[in-house]
Protein backbone atom coordinates (compact mmCIF):
# COMPACT_ATOMS: atom_id res chain seq x y z
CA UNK A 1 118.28 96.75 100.00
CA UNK A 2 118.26 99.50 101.78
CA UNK A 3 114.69 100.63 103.95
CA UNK A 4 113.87 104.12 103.19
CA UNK A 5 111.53 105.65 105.85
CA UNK A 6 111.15 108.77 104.32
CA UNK A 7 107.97 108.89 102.34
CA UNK A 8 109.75 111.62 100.24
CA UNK A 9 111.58 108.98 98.37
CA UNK A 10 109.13 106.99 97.68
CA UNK A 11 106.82 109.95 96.65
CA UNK A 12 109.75 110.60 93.92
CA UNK A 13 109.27 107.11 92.99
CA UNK A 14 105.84 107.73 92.02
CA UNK A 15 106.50 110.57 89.84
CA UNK A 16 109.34 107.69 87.89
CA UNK A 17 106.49 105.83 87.44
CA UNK A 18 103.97 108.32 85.98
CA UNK A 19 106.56 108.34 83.70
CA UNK A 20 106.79 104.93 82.60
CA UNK A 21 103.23 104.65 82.31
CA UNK A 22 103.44 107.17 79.98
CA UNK A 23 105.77 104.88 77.68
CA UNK A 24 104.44 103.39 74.50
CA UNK A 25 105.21 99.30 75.57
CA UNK A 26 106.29 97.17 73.33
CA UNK A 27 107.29 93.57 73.74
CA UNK A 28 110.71 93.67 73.16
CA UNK A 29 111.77 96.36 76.18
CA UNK A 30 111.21 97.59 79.23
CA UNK A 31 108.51 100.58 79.70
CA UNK A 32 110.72 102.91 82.06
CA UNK A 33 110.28 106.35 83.92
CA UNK A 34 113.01 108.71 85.56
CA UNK A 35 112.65 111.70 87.86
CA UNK A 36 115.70 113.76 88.35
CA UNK A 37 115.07 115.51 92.16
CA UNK A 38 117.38 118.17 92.10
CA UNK A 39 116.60 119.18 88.70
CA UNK A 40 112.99 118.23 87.75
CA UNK A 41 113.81 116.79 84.49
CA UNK A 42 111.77 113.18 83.86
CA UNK A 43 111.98 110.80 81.16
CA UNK A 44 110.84 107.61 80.02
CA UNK A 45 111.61 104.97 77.84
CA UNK A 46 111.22 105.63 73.89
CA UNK A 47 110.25 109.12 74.27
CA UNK A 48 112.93 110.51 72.39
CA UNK A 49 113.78 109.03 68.94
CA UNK A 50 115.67 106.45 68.90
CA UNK A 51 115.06 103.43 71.07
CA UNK A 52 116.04 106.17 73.96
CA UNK A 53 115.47 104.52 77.62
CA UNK A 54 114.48 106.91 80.43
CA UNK A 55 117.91 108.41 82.59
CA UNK A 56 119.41 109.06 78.73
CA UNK A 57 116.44 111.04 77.67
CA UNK A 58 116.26 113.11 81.42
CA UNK A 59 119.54 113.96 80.82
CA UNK A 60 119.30 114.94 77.13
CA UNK A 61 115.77 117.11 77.96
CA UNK A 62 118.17 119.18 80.80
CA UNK A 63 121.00 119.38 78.18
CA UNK A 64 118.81 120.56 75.59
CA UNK A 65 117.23 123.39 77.61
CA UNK A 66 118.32 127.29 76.89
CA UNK A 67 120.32 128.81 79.14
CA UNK A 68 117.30 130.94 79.57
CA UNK A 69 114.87 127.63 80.83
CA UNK A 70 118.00 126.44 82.65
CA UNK A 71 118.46 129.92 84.51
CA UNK A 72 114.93 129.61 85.26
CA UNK A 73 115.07 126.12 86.72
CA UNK A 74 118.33 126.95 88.42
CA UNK A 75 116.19 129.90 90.59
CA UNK A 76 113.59 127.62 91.39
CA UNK A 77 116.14 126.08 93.90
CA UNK A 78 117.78 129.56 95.47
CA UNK A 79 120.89 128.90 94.47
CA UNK A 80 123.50 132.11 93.84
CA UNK A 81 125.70 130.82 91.86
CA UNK A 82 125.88 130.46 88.13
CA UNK A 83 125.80 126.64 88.04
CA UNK A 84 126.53 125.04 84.61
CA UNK A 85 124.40 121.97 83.92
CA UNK A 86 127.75 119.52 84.52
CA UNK A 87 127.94 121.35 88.45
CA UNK A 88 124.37 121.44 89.00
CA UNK A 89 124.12 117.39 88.14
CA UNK A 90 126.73 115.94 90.46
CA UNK A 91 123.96 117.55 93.03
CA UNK A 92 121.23 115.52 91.63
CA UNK A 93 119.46 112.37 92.92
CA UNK A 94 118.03 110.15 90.07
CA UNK A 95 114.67 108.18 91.14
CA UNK A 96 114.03 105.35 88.36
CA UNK A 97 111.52 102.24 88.19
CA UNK A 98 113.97 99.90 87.29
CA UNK A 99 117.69 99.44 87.36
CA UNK A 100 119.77 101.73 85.11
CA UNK A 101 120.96 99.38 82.29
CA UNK A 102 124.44 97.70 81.70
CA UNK A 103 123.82 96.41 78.40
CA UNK A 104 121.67 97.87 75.21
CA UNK A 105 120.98 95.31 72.56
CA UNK A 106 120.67 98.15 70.32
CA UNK A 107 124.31 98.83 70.57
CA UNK A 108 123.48 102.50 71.99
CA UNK A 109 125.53 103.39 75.03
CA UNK A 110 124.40 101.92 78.52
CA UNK A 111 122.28 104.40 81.18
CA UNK A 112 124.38 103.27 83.37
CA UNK A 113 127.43 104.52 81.50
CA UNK A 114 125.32 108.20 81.07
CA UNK A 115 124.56 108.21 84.50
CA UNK A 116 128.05 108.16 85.88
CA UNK A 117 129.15 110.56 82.98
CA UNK A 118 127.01 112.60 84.16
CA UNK A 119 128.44 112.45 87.69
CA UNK A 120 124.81 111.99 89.23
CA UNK A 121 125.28 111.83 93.35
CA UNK A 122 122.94 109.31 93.95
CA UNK A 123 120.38 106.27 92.17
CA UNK A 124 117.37 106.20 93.61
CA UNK A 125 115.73 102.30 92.43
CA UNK A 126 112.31 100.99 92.46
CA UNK A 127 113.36 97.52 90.82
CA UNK A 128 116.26 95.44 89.96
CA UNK A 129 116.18 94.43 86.09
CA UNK A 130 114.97 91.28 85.30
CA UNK A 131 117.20 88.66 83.07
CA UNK A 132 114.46 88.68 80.06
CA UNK A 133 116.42 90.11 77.50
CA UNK A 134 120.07 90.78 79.36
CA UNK A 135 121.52 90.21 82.66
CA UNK A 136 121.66 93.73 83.85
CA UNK A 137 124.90 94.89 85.96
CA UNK A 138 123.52 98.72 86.10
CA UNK A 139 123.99 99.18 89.87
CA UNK A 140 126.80 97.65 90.18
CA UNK A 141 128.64 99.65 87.63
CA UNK A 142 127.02 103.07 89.65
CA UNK A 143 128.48 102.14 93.03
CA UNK A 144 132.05 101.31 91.57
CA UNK A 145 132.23 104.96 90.29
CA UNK A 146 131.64 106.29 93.91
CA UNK A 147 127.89 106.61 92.81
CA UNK A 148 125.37 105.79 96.05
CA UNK A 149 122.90 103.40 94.79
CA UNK A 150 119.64 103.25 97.05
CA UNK A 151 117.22 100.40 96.79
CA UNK A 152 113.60 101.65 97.96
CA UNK A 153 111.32 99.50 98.76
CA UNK A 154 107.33 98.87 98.81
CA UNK A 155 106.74 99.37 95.15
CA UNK A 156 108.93 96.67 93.35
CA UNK A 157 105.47 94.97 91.95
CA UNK A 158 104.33 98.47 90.45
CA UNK A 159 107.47 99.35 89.05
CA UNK A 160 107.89 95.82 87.34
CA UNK A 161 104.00 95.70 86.47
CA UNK A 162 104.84 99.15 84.39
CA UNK A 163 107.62 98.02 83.02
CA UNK A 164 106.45 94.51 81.44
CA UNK A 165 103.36 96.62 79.83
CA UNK A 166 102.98 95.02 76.26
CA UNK A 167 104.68 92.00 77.55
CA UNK A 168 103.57 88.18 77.81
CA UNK A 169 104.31 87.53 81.51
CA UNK A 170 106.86 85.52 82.10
């Protein structure tokens, strides 16, 4: 793990997890939240229809935006250019409470696999996956596509308390 001293990160962290406090639990899944940095776009598990988990649904709510809201959100970082959504995310840093998933029992693609599609430049964890449903392989996949994966530390027990919400505790 790597020791982040920059309260920044951690800050970013905390706006993942207002996120997956937000999420309806349930005791079959993980209650998750996602802040994209570069592009402000957040998510969190089972917001969108369809068992969605948290990176997929930040990166469908920036993909669904007009190119009016993008423009806007484009000037809010002084930036020139006319960025498409594709250049603009292989800029972004992804903060999420728990490990992107390897493995959806629903058979819907992996946020891992959306995540490097996306050509994100860096993962930004609060907590590795636990084994209760799969054995999650998320960050591994990220750093063997050239994607740098950053553990922070300090708030593993928040981001895990948030995301076993609904849960017996194991």
């Amino acid at each position: 793990m790597v020791d982040m001293s920059d309260d920044v990160h951690l800050d970013l962290l905390r706006l993942a997890l207002i996120e997956a406090n937000r999420c309806e639990p349930t005791p079959t899944a993980f209650c998750v939240g996602c802040w994209q940095a570069l592009i402000l776009s957040s998510g969190y598990s089972r917001e969108l229809r369809g068992n969605t988990h948290a990176e997929a649904n930040a990166l469908a709510k920036l993909r669904a935006l007009t190119p009016a809201e993008f423009s806007k959100q484009l000037a809010s970082f002084d930036t020139t250019s006319e960025m498409t959504v594709d250049e603009l995310l292989r800029q972004a840093d992804v903060y999420t409470t728990m490990e992107p998933c390897s493995v959806r029992t629903s058979g819907l693609a992996p946020c891992a696999d959306a995540l490097i599609t996306a050509g994100i430049r860096r993962c930004f964890i609060g907590v590795g996956e636990p084994d209760d449903f799969v054995q999650c392989e998320g960050a591994r996949k990220l750093k063997d596509a050239g994607i740098e994966v950053i553990w922070l530390r300090g708030m593993e027990d928040e981001c895990l308390a948030a995301a076993r919400r609904g849960h017996d505790v194991k």
